[in-house]
N, C-alpha and C. Protein backbone atom coordinates (compact mmCIF):
# COMPACT_ATOMS: atom_id res chain seq x y z
N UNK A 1 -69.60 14.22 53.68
CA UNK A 1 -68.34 14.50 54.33
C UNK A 1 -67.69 15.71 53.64
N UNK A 2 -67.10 16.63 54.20
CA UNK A 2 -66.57 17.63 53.74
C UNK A 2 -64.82 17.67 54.34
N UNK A 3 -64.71 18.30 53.62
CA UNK A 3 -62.72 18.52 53.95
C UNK A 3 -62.16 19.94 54.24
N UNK A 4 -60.95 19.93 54.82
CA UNK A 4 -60.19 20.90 54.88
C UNK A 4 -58.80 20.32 54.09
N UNK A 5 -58.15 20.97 53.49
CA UNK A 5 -57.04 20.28 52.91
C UNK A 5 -55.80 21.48 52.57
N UNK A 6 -55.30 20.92 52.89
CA UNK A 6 -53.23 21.66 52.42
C UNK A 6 -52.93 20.98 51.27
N UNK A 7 -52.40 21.85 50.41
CA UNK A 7 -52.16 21.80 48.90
C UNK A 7 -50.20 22.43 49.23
N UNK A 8 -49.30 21.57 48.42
CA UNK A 8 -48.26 22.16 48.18
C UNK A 8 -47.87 22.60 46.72
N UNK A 9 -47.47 23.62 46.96
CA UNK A 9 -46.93 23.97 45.22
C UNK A 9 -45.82 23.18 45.00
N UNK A 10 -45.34 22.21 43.85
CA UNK A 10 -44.06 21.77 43.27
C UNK A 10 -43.32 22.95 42.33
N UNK A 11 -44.07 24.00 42.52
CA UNK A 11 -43.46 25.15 41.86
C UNK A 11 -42.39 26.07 42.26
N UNK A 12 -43.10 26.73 43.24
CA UNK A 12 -42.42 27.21 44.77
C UNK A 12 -42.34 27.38 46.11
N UNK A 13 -42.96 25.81 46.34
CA UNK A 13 -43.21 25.29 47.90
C UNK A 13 -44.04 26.18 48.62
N UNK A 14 -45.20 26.30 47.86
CA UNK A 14 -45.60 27.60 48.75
C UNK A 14 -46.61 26.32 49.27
N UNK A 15 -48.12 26.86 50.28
CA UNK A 15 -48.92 26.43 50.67
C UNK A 15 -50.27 26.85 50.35
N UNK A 16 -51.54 26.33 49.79
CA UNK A 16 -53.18 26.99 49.59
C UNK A 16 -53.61 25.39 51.06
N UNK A 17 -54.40 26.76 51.59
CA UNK A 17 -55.53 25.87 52.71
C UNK A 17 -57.30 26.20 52.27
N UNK A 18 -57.69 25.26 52.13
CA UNK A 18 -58.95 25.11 51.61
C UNK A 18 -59.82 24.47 52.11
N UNK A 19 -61.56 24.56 51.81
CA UNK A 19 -62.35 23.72 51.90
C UNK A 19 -62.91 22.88 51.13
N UNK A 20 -63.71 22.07 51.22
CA UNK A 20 -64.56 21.59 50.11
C UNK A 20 -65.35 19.81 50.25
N UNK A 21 -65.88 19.38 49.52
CA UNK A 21 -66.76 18.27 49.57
C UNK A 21 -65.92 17.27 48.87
N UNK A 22 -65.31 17.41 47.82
CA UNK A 22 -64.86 16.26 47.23
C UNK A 22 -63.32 16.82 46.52
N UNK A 23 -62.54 16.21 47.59
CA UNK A 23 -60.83 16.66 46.78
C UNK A 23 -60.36 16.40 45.88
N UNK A 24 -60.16 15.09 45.24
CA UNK A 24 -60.00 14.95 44.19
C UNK A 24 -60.22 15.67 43.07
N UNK A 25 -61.79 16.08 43.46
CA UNK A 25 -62.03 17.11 41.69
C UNK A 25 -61.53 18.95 42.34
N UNK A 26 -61.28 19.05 43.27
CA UNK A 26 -60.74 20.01 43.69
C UNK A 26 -59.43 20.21 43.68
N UNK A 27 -58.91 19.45 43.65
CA UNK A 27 -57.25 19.50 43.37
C UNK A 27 -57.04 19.22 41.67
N UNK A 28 -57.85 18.48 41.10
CA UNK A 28 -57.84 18.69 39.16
C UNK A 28 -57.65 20.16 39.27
N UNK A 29 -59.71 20.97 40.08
CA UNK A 29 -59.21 22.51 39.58
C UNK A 29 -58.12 23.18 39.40
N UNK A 30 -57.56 23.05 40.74
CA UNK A 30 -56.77 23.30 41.19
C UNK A 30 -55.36 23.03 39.79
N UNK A 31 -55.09 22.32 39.83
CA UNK A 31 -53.79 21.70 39.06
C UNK A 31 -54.14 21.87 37.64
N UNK A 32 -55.20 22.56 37.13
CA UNK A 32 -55.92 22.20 35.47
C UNK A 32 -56.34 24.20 35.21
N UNK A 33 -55.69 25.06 36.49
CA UNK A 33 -55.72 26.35 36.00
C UNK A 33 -57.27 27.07 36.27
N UNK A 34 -58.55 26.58 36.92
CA UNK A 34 -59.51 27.05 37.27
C UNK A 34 -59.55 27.59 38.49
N UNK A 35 -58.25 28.19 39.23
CA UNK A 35 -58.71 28.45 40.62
C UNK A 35 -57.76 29.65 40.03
N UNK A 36 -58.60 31.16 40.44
CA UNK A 36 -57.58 32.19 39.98
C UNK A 36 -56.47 32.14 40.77
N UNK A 37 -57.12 31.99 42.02
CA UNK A 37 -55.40 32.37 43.31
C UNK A 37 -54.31 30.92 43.23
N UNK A 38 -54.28 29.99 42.68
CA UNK A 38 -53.48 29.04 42.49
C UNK A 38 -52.93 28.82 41.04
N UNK A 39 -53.71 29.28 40.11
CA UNK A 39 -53.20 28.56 38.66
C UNK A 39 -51.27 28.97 38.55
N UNK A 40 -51.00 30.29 38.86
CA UNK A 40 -50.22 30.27 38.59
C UNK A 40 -48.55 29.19 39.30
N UNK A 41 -48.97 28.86 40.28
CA UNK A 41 -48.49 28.06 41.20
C UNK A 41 -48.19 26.61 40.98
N UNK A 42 -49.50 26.37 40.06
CA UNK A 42 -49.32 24.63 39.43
C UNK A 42 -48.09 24.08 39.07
N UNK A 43 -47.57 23.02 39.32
CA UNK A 43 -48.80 21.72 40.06
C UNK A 43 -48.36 21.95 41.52
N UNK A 44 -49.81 21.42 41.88
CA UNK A 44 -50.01 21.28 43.57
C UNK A 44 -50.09 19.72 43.59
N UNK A 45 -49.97 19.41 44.69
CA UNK A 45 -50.04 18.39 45.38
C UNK A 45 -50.72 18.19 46.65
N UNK A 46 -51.24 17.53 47.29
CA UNK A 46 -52.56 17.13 48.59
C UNK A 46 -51.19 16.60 49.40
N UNK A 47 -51.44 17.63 50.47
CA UNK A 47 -50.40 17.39 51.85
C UNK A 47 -51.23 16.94 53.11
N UNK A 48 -52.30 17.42 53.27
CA UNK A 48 -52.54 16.95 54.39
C UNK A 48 -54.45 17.51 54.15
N UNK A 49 -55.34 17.02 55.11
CA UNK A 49 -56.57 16.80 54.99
C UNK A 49 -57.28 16.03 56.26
N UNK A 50 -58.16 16.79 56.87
CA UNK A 50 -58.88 16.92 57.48
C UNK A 50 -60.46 16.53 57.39
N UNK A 51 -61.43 15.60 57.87
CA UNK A 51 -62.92 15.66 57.86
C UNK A 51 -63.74 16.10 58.72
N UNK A 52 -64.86 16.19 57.85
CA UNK A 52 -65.46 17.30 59.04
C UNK A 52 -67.47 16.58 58.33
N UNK A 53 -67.94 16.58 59.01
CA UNK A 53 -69.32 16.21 59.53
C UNK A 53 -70.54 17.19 58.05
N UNK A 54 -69.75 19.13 58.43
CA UNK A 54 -70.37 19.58 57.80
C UNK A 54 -69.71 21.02 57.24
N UNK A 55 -70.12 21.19 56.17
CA UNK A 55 -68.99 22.63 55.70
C UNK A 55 -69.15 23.61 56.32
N UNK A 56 -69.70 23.77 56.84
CA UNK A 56 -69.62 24.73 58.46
C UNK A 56 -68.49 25.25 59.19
N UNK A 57 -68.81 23.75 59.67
CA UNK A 57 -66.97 23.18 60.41
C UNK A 57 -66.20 23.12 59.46
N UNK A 58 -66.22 22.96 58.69
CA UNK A 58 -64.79 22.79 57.48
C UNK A 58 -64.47 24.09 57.25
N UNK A 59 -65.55 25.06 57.29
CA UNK A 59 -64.91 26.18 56.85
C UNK A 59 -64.03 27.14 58.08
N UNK A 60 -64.67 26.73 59.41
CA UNK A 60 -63.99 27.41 60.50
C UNK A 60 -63.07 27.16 60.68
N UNK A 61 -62.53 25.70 60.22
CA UNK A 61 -61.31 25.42 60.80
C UNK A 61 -60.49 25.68 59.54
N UNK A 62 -60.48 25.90 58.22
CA UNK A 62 -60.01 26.80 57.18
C UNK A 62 -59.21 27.94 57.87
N UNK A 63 -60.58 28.90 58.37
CA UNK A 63 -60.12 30.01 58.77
C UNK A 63 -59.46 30.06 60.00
N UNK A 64 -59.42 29.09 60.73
CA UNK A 64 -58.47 29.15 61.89
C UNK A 64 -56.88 29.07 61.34
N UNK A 65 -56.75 27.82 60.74
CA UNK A 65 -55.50 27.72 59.83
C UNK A 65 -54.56 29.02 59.28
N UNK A 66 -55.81 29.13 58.47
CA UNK A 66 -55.43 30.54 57.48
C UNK A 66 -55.01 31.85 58.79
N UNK A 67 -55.65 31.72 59.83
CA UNK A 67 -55.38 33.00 60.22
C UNK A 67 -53.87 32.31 61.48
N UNK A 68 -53.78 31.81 61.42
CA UNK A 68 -52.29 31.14 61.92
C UNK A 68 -51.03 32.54 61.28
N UNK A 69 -51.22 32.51 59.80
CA UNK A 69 -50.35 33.20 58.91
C UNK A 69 -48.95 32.77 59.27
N UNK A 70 -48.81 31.61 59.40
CA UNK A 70 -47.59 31.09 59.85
C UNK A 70 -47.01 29.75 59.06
N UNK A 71 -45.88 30.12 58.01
CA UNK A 71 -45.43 28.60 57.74
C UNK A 71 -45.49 27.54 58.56
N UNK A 72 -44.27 27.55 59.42
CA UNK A 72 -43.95 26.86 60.38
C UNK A 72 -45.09 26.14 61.24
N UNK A 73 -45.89 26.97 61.34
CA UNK A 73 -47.38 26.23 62.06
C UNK A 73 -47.75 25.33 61.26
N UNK A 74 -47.63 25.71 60.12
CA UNK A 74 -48.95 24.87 58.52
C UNK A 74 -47.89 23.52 58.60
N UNK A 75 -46.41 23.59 58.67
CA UNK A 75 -45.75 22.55 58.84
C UNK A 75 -46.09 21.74 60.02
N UNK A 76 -45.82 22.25 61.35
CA UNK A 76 -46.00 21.33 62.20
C UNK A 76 -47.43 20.60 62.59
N UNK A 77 -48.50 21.04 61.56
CA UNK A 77 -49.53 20.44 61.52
C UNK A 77 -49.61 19.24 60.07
N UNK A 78 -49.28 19.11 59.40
CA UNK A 78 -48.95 18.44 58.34
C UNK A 78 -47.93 17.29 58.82
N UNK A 79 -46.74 17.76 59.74
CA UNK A 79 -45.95 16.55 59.80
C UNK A 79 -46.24 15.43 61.25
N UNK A 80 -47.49 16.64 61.98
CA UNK A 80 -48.13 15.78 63.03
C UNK A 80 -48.75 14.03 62.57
């Protein structure tokens, strides 16, 4: 099983959209300073998450997200 997942910063509410196989140890990275484009942002938190069959699909629908470039979208999919 693979994921798509929304990460919130408790720093400055920002948003990271991602892929990956196993969240938990992806959100440690994440929160433990191994992800260059997030460390400074820590701590994150797991907002919302998605499954997907195969990282394929996990990654398209990443990039669909991502290319949204829209708060307000990343919200109204999270509070769906």
């Amino acid at each position: 099983m693979y994921f798509v997942y929304i990460l919130a910063s408790l720093k400055n509410n920002s948003y990271y959209v991602g892929s990956c196989e196993d969240i938990e140890e992806r959100l440690s990275r994440h929160n433990n300073g191994y992800v260059r484009s997030t460390k400074v942002f820590t701590p994150w938190k797991l907002v919302y998450k998605e499954k997907y069959d195969t990282l394929s699909l996990a990654r398209k629908r990443e990039l669909q997200i991502k290319l949204w470039k829209s708060r307000e979208a990343i919200e109204r999919l999270i509070l769906k």
